[in-house]
Protein backbone atom coordinates (compact mmCIF):
# COMPACT_ATOMS: atom_id res chain seq x y z
CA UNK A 1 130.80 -90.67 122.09
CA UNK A 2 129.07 -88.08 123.92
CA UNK A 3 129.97 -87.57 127.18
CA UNK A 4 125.86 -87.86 129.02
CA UNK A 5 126.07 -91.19 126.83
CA UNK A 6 129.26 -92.77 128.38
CA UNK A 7 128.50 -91.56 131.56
CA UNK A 8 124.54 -93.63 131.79
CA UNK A 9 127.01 -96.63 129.89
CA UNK A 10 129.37 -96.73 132.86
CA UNK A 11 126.45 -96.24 135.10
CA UNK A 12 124.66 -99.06 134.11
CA UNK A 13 127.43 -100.97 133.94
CA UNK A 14 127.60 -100.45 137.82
CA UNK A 15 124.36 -101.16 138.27
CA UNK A 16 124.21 -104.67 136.61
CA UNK A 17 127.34 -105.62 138.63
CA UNK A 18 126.11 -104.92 142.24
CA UNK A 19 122.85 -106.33 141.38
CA UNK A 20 124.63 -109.78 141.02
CA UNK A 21 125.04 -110.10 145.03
CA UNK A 22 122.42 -113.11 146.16
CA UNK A 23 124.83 -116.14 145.44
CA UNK A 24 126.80 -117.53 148.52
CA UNK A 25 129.61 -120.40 148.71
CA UNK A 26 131.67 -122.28 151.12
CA UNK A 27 135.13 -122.33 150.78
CA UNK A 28 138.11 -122.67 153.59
CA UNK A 29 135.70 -123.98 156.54
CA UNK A 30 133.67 -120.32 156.15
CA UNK A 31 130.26 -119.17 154.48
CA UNK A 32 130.75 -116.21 152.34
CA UNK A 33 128.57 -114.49 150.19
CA UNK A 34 129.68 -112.36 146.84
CA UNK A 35 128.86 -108.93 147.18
CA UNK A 36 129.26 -107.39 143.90
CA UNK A 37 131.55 -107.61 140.55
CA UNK A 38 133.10 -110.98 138.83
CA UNK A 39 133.65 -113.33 141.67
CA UNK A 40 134.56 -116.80 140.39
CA UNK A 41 134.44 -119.87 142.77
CA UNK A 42 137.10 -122.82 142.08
CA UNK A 43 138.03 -125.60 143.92
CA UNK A 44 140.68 -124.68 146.22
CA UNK A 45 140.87 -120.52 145.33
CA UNK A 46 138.33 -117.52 144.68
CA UNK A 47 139.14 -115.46 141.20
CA UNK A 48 138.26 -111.46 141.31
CA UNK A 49 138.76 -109.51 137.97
CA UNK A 50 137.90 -105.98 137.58
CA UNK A 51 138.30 -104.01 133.99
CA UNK A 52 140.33 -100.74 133.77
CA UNK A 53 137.17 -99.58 131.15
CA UNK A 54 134.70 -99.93 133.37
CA UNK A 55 133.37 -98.81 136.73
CA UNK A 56 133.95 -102.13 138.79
CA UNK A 57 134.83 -103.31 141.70
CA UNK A 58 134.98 -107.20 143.04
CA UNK A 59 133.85 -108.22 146.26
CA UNK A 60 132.66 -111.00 148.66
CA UNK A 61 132.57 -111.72 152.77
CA UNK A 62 131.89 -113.63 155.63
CA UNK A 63 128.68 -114.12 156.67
CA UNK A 64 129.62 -114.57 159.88
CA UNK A 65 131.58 -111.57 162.04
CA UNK A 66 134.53 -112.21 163.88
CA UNK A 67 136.28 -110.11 167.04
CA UNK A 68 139.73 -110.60 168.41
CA UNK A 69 141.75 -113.37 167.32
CA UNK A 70 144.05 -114.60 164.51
CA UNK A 71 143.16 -113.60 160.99
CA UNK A 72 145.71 -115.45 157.81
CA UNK A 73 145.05 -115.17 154.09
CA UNK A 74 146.68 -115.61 150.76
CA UNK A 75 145.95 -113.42 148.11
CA UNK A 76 147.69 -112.26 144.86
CA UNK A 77 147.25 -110.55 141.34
CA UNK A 78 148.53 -111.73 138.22
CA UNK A 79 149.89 -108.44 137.30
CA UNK A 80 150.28 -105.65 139.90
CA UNK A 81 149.58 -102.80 137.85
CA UNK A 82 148.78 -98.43 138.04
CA UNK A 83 145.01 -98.33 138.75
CA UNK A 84 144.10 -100.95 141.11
CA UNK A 85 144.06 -102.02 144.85
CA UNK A 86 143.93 -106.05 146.44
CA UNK A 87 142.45 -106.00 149.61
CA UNK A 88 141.69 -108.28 152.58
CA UNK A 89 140.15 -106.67 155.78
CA UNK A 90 137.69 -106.91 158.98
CA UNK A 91 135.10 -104.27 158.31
CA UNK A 92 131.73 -102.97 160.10
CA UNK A 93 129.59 -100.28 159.06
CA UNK A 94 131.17 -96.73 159.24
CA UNK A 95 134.24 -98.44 159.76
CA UNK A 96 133.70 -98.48 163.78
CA UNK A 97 135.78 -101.56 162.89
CA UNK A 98 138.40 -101.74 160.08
CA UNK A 99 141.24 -103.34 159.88
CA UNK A 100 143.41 -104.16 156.23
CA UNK A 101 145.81 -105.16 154.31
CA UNK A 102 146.19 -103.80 151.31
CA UNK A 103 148.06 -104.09 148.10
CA UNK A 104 148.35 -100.77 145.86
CA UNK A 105 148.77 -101.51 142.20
CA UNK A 106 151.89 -99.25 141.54
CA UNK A 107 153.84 -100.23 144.45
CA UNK A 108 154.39 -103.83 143.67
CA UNK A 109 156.19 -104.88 146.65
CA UNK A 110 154.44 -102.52 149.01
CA UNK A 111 151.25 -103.38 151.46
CA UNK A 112 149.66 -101.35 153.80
CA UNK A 113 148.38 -101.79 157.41
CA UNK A 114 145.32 -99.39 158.79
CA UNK A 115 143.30 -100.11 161.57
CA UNK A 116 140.03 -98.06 162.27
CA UNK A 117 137.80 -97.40 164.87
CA UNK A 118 135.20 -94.74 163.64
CA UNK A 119 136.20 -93.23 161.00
CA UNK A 120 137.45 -90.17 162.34
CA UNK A 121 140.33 -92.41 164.26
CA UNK A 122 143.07 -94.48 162.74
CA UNK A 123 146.90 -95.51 162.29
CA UNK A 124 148.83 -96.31 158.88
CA UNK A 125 151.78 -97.73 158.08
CA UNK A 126 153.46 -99.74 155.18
CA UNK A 127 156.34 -102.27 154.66
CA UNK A 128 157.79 -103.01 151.30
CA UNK A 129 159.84 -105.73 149.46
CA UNK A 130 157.01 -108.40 149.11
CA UNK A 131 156.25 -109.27 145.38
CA UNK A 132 152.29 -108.96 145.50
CA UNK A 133 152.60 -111.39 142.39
CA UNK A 134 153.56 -114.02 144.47
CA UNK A 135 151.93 -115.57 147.21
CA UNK A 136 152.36 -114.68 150.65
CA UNK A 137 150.78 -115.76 153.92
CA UNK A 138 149.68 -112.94 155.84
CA UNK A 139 147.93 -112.73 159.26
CA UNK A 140 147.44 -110.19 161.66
CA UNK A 141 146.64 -110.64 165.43
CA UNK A 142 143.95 -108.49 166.89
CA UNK A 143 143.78 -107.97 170.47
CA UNK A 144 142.37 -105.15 172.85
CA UNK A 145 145.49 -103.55 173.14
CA UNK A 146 147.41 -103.79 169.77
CA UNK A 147 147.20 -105.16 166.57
CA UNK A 148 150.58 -107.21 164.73
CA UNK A 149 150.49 -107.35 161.08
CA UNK A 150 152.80 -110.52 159.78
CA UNK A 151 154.41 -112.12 156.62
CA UNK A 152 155.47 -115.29 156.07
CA UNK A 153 155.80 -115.49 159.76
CA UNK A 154 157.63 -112.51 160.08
CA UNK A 155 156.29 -109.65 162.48
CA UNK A 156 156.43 -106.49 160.01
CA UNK A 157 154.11 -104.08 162.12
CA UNK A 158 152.08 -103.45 165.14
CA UNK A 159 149.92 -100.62 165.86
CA UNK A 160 148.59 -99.49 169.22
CA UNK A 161 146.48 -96.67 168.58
CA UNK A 162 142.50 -96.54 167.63
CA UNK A 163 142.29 -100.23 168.10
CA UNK A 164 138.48 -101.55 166.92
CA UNK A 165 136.70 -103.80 169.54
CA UNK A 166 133.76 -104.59 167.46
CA UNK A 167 133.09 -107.81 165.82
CA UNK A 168 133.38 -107.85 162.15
CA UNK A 169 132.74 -109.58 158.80
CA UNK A 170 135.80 -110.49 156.63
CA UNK A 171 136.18 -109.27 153.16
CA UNK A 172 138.01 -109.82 150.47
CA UNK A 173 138.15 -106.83 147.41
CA UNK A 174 139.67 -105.89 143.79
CA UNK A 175 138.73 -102.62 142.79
CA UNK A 176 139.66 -100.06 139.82
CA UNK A 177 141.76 -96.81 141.46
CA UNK A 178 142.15 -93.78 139.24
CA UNK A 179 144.25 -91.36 142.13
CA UNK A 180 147.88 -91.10 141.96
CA UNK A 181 148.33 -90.91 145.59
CA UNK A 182 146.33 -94.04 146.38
CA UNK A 183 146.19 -96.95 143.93
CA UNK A 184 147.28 -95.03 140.62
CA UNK A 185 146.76 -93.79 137.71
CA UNK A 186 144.29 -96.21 136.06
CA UNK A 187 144.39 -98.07 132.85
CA UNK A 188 142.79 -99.98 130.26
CA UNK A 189 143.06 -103.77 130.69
CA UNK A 190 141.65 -107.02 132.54
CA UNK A 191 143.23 -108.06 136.19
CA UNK A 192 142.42 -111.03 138.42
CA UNK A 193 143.29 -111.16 141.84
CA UNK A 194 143.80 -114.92 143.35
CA UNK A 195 142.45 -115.41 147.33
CA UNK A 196 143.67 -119.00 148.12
CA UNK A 197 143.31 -118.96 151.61
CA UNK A 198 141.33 -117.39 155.00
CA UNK A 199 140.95 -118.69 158.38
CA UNK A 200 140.67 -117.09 161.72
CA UNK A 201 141.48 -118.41 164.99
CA UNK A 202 139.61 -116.95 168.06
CA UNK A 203 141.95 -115.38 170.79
CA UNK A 204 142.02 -117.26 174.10
């Protein structure tokens, strides 16, 4: 195939997905909304699947923001494989306020902790020996002065620098990573990614 052709394919395949971002659901106590790419809705758990072939990502969030407080979810993938990244995170536009947990594909007992405020300020760090094929409960505490990542009620992290103060929508995301420094090398095949729980508690 010529490469102007696969290149308007993969475009359009793009396009089709993100225009698929009207639909909105209740699930956990919360009203989300799906952004973009194969969101599925099931009784107790929301299904994301991206494609290594194609140029995809999965995506849907609160409608409502949130500021300091308690923040839990459960999320997995069926296979954690080269090429993809699981996410959960508070996010505002340009990132004045970020704040994740993420799951790289070819580190399958790694997840990383960032916090943002602006994008030109932020700390990372990582922990390792979780199976991100299992199912783990992880929460982080935000709070003016620090922010403690935990898993399975275990305190893994906590970062003090460039902590966000403003309020935020919640996201959940499953998207296709083709750097070997972030995500990995990508590859051909169908993943899911299983979010089975969210709720936030606001600080006192």
């Amino acid at each position: 195939m010529k490469l102007w052709l696969l290149v308007l394919i993969l475009l359009a395949a793009c396009s089709v997905t993100q225009g698929k971002s009207a639909k909105q659901f209740n699930m956990w106590g919360y009203t989300w909304k799906v952004d973009r790419g194969k969101v599925a809705v099931k009784k107790d758990q929301v299904i994301l699947t991206i494609n290594g072939l194609q140029c995809i990502d999965s995506q849907f969030e609160t409608v409502s923001t949130f500021g300091y407080g308690t923040y839990t979810m459960r999320f997995y993938q069926e296979t954690s494989e080269s090429g993809s990244v699981a996410a959960g995170y508070s996010y505002s536009k340009d990132s004045v306020t970020e704040i994740d947990v993420e799951q790289q594909g070819q580190y399958p007992e790694r997840w990383d902790f960032t916090n943002w405020n602006t994008l030109e300020n932020h700390q990372e760090s990582f922990v390792t020996g979780y199976d991100s094929t299992e199912v783990h409960t992880i929460s982080y505490v935000w709070l003016p002065n620090f922010i403690a990542w935990y898993i399975d009620g275990k305190l893994v992290m906590t970062h003090t620098i460039s902590i966000p103060s403003e309020p935020a929508a919640f996201i959940f995301n499953y998207w296709n990573s083709n750097d070997p420094t972030w995500g990995g090398t990508l590859f051909a095949g169908t993943r899911r990614m299983h979010v089975t729980y969210f709720s936030y508690t606001e600080s006192q």
